[in-house]
Protein backbone atom coordinates (compact mmCIF):
# COMPACT_ATOMS: atom_id res chain seq x y z
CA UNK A 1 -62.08 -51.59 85.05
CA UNK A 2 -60.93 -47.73 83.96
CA UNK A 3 -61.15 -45.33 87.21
CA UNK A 4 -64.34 -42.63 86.35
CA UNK A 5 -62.72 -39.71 86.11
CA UNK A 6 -65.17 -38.13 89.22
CA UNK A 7 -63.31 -41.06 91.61
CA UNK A 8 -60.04 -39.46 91.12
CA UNK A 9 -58.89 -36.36 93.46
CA UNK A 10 -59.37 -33.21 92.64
CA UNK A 11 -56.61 -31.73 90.75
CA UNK A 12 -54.36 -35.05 90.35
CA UNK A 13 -54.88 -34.99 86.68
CA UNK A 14 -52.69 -31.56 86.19
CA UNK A 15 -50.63 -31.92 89.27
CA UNK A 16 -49.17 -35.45 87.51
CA UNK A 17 -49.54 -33.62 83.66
CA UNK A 18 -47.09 -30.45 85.79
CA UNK A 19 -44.54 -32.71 87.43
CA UNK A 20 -44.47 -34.73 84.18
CA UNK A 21 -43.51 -32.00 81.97
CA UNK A 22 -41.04 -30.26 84.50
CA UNK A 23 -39.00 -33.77 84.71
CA UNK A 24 -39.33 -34.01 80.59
CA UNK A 25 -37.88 -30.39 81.12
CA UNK A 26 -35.09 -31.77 83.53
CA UNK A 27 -34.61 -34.90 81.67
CA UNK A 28 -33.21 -32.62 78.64
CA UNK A 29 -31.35 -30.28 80.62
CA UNK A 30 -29.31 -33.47 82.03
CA UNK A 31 -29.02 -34.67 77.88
CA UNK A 32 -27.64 -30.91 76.73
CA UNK A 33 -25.44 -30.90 79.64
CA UNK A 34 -23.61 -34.07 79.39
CA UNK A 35 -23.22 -33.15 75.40
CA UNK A 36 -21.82 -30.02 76.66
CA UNK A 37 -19.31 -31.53 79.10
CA UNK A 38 -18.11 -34.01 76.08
CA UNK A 39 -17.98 -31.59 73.30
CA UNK A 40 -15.77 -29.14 75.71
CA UNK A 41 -18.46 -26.55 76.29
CA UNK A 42 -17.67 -26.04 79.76
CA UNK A 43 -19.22 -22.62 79.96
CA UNK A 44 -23.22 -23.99 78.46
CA UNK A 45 -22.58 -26.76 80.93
CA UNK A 46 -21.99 -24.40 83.48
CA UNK A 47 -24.67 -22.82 83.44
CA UNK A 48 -26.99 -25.30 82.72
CA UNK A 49 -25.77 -26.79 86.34
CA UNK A 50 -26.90 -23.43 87.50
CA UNK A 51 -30.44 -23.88 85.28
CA UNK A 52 -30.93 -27.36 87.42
CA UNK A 53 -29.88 -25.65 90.68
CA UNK A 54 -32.60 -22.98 90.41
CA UNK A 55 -34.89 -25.81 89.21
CA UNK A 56 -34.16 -28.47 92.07
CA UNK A 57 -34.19 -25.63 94.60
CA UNK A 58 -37.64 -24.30 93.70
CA UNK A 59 -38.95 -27.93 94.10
CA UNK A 60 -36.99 -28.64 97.38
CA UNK A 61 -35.77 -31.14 95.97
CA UNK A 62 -32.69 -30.87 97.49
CA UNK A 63 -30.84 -34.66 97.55
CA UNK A 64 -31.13 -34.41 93.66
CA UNK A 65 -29.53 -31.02 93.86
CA UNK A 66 -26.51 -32.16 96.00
CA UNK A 67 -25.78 -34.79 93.91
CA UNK A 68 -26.14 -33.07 90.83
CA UNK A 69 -23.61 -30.18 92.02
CA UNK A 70 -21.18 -32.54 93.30
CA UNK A 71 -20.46 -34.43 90.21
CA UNK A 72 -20.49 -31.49 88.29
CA UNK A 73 -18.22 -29.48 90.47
CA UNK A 74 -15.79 -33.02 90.46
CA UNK A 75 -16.31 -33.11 86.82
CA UNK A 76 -15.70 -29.46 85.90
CA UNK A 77 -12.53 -29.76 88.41
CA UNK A 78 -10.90 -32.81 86.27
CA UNK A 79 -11.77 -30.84 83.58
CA UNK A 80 -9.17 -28.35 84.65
CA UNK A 81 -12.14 -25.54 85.20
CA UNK A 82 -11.48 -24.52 88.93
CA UNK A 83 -13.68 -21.09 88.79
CA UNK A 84 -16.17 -22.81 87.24
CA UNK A 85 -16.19 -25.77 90.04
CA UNK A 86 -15.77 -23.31 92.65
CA UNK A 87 -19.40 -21.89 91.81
CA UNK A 88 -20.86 -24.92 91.89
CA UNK A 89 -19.18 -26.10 94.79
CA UNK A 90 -20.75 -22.85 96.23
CA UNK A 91 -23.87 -23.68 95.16
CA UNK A 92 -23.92 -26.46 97.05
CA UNK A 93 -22.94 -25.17 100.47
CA UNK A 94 -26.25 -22.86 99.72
CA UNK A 95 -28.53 -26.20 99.07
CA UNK A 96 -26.74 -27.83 101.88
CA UNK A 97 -27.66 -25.02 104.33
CA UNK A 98 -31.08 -24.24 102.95
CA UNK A 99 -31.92 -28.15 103.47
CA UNK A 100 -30.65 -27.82 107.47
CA UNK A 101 -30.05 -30.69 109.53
CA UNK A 102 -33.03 -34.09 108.30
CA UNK A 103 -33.95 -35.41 111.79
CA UNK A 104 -31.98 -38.56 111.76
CA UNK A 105 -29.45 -37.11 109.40
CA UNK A 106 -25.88 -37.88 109.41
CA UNK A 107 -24.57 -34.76 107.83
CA UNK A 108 -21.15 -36.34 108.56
CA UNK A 109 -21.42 -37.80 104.95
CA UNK A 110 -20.75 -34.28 103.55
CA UNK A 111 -17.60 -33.90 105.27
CA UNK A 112 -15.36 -36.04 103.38
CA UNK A 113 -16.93 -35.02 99.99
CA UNK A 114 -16.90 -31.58 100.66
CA UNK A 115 -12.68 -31.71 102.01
CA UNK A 116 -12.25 -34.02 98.64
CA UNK A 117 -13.47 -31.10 96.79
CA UNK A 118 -11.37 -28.57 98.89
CA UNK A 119 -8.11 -30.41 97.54
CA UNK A 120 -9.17 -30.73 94.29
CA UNK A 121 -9.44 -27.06 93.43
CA UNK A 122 -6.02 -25.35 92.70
CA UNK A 123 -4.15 -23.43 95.45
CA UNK A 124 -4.59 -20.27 92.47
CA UNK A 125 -8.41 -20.48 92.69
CA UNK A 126 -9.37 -17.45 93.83
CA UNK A 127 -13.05 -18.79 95.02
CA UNK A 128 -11.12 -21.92 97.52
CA UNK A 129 -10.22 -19.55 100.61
CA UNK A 130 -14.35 -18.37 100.36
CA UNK A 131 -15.51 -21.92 100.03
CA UNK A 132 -13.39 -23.17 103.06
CA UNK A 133 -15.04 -20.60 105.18
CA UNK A 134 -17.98 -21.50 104.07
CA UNK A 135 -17.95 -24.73 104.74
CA UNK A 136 -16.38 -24.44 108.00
CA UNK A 137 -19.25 -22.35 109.06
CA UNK A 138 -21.79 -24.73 107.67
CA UNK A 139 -20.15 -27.74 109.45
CA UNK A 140 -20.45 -25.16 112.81
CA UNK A 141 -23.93 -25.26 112.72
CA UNK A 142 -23.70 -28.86 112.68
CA UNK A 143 -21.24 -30.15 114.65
CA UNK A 144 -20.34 -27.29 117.75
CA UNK A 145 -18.70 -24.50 117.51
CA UNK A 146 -15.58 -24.94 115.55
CA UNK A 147 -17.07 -27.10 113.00
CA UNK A 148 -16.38 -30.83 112.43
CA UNK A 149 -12.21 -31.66 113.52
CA UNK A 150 -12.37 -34.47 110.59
CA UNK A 151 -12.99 -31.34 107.89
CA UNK A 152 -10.34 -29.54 109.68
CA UNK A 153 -7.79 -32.51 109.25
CA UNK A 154 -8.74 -32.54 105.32
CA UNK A 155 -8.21 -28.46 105.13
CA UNK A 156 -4.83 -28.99 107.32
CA UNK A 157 -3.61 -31.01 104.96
CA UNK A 158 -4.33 -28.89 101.84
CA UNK A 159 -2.82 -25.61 103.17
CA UNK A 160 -0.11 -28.15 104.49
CA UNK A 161 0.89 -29.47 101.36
CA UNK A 162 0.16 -25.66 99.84
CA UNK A 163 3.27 -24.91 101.76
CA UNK A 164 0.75 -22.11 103.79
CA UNK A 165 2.25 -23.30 107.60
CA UNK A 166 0.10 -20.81 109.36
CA UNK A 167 -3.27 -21.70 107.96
CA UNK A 168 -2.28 -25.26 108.25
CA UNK A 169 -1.46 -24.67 111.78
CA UNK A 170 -4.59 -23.04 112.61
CA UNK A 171 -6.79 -26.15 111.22
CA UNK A 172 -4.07 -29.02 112.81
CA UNK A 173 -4.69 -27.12 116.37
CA UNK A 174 -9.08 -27.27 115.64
CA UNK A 175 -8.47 -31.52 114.14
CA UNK A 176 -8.61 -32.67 118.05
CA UNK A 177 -5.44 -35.23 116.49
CA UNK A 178 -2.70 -34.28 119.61
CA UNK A 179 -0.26 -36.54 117.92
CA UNK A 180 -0.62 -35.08 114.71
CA UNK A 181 -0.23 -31.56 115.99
CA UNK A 182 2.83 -32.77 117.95
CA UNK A 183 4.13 -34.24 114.77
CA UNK A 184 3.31 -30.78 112.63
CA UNK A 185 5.05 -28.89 115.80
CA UNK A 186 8.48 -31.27 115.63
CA UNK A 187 8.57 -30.64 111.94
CA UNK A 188 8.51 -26.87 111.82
CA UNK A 189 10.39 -26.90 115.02
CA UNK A 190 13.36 -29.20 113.47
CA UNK A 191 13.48 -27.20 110.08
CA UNK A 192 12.89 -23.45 110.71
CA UNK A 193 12.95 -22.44 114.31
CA UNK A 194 16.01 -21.49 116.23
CA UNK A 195 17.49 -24.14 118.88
CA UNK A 196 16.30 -21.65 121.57
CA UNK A 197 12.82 -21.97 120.42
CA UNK A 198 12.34 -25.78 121.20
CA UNK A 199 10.37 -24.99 123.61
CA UNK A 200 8.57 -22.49 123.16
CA UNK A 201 7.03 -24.05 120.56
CA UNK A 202 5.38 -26.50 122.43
CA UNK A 203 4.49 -23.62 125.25
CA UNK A 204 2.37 -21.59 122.72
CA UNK A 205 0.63 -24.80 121.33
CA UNK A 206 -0.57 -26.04 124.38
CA UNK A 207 -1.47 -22.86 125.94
CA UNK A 208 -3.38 -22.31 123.18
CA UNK A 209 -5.36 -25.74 123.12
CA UNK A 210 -6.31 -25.29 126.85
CA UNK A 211 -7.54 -21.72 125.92
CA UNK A 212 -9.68 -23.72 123.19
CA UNK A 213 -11.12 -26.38 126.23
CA UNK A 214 -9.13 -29.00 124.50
CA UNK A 215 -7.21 -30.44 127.20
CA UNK A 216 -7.01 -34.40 126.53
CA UNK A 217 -5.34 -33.01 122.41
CA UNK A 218 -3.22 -30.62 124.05
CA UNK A 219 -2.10 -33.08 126.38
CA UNK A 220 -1.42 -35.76 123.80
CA UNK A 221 -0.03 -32.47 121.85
CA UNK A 222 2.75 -32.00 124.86
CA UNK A 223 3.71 -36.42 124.95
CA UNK A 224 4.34 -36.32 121.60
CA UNK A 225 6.06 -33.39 121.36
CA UNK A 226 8.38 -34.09 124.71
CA UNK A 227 8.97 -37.69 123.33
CA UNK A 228 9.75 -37.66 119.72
CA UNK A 229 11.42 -34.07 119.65
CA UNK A 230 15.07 -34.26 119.04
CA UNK A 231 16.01 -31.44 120.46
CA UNK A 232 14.64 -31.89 123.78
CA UNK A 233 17.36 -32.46 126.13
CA UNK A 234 15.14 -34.76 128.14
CA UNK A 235 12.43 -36.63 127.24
CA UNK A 236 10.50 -37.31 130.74
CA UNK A 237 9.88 -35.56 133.60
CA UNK A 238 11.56 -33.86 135.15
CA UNK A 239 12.78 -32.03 131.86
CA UNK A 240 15.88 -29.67 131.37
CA UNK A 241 13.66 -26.99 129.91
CA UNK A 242 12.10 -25.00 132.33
CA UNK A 243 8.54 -24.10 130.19
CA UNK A 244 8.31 -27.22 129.79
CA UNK A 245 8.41 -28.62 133.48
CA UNK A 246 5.84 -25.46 134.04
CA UNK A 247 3.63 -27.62 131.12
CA UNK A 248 4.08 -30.71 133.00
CA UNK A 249 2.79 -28.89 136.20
CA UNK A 250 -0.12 -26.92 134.45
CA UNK A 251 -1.55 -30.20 133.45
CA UNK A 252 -1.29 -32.08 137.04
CA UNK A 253 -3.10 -28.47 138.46
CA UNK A 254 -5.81 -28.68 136.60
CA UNK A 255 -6.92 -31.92 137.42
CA UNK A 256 -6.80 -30.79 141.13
CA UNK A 257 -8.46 -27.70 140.12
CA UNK A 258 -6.27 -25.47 143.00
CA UNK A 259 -6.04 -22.30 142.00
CA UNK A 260 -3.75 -20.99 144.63
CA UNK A 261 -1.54 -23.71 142.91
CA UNK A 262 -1.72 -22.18 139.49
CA UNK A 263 -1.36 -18.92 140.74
CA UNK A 264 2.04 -20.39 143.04
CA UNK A 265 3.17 -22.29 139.77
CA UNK A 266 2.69 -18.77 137.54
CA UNK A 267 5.26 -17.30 140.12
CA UNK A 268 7.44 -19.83 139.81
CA UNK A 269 7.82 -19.78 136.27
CA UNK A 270 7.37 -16.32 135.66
CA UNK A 271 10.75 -15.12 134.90
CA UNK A 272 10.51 -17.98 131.97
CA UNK A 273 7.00 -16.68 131.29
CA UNK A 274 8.58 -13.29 130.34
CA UNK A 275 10.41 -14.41 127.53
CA UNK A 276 7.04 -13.81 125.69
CA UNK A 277 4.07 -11.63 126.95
CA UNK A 278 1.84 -13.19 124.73
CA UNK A 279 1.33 -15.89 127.07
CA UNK A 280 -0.21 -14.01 129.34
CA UNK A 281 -3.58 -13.48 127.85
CA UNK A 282 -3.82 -17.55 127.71
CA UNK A 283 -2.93 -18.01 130.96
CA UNK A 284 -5.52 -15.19 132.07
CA UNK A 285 -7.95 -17.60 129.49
CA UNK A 286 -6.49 -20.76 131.15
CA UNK A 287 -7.22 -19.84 134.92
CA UNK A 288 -10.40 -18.38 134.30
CA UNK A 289 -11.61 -21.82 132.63
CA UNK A 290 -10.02 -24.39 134.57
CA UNK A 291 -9.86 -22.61 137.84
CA UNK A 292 -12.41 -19.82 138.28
CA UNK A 293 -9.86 -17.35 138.39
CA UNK A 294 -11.31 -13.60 138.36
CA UNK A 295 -9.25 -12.68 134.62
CA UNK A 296 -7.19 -10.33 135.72
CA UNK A 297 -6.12 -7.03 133.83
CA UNK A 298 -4.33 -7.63 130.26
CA UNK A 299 -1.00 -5.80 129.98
CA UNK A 300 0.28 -4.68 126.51
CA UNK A 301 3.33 -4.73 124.56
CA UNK A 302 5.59 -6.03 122.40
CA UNK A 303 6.24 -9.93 121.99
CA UNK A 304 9.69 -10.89 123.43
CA UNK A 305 9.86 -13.93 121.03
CA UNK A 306 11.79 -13.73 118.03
CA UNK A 307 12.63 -16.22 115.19
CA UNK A 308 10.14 -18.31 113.28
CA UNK A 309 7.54 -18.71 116.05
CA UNK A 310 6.36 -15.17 116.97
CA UNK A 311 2.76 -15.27 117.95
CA UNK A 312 2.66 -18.15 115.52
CA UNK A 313 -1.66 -19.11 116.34
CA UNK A 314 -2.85 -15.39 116.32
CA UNK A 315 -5.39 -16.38 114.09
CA UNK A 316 -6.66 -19.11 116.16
CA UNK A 317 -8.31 -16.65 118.86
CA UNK A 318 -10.17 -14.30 116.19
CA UNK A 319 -13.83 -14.85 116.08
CA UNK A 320 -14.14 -17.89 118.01
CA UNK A 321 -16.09 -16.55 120.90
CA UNK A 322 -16.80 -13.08 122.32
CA UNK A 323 -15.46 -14.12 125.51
CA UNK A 324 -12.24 -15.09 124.33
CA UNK A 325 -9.48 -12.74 124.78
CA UNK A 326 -8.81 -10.09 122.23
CA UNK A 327 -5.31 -11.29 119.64
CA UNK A 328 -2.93 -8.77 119.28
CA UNK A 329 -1.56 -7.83 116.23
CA UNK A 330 2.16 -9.53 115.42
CA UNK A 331 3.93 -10.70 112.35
CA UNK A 332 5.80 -14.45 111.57
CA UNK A 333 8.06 -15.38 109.01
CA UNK A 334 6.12 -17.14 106.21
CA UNK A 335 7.64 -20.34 105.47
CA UNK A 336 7.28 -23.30 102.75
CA UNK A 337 7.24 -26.92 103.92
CA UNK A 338 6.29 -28.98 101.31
CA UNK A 339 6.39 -32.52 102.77
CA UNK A 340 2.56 -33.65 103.66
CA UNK A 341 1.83 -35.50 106.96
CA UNK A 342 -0.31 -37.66 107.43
């Protein structure tokens, strides 16, 4: 028996007759856009991904939208149309953050996909550096303050194999992988620093990773480092280098937490410390973390390091947190290294 039209709610009739004719309207979108994509017409499809963007935003409906600007930011990319991609990919950092966090939602899935899109685009697209800070940031707001370490790995390795070793760096130190930084560190250490700069390497690393509150990667950082390093004259404690003995110590001091023992241990070392000022402002960073230290007046000046290394994470201290201590401006040797790690 038919349903009387007075049993049915109020204003089903054109609420179904409206969503009908919207997906109809959708439904040919998709069919001109896939003729587009195989007859070569990358810019109609492009902007008939931008049509269905508008379209799926406006509805919320904001799974369909992902997915939509996902394949056609992978398609447009094996097409060989990288701005074009770029947008898109964009786009969907814009859908992912006006969807937020689902209750329940693992937005962990997007991290791979969005680092497989990342390495897809062309070191020469101008639109990659904006989408990586993008994403970074949206990943932030997800998963603490430096965004998820996984996406870092992914970016790592793109700037890696890019040949970029500062930006590559700057995401190894934020991937929470200690043996993978310690294996990035040995690399650039072997083939482009100085034999005098074995360890200070390693010094600027770790002080730099306990200035971050990662002490369990910068400790695995400083094993890996110490063990697999050929240039290290010794490979356990006690160690022929004196920075890195003062390492060694730094670590055993904070798990006792004595700060007249980091302050004794400073003192000891500080004629090593010298050879670059930098260090100073992370051990100010360092003792006011782990040990409760009042921070204690920055002096300026000049780096004393020369070589490769310089004040090789600068970057790494801008814009994390307004309580971090200020970088000061210095300049490193840009370098290629071509071979990936894993």
């Amino acid at each position: 028996m038919a349903t009387a039209e007075g049993d049915r709610p109020v204003g089903s009739s054109s609420s179904e007759t409206g969503n009908s004719a919207s997906q109809r309207g959708v439904n040919r979108v998709l069919h001109k856009l896939a003729n587009s994509l195989e007859a070569g017409e990358f810019y109609e499809a492009h902007m008939m991904y931008r049509t269905l963007y508008f379209r799926y935003t406006a509805q919320k409906r904001y799974q369909d939208c992902l997915n939509l600007l996902f394949d056609g930011a992978e398609k447009l990319i094996a097409k060989d149309q990288h701005s074009s991609a770029a947008d898109l990919a964009l786009l969907l950092i814009d859908t992912l953050e006006k969807r937020g966090s689902l209750p329940g939602d693992n937005n962990f899935y997007w991290v791979p996909r969005l680092g497989s899109l990342i390495r897809g685009f062309s070191p020469t697209t101008v639109e990659r550096d904006t989408f990586i800070q993008r994403v970074v940031k949206w990943s932030s707001g997800l998963h603490g303050k430096y965004g998820h370490p996984v996406l870092h790995k992914l970016i790592a390795h793109v700037y890696w194999a890019d040949g970029n070793v500062e930006l590559a760096r700057h995401h190894y130190l934020l991937c929470q992988d200690g043996s993978l930084c310690g294996r990035v560190l040995i690399e650039i250490s072997v083939s482009k620093g100085f034999r005098s700069e074995v360890d200070l390497f390693l010094v600027q690393a770790v002080l730099q990773q306990l200035s971050l509150k990662d002490q369990r990667t910068a400790e695995v950082m400083f094993y890996e480092y110490t063990r697999y390093h050929p240039k290290i004259l010794r490979h356990e404690f006690p160690f022929r280098e004196p920075l890195v003995n003062f390492l060694y110590c730094l670590f055993r001091l904070i798990d006792t937490k004595s700060v007249n023992g980091f302050r004794a241990l400073r003192k000891l070392y500080d004629p090593s410390l010298k050879r670059d000022t930098s260090f100073l402002k992370y051990l100010t960073k360092i003792g006011i973390v782990y040990f409760d230290e009042q921070p204690e007046v920055p002096h300026s000046g000049p780096s004393g390091l020369g070589g490769m290394i310089g004040d090789i994470f600068n970057r790494l201290m801008q814009g994390f947190d307004d309580e971090d201590i200020d970088e000061p401006q210095s300049s490193e040797r840009r370098h290629n290294a071509n071979n990936e790690l894993d």
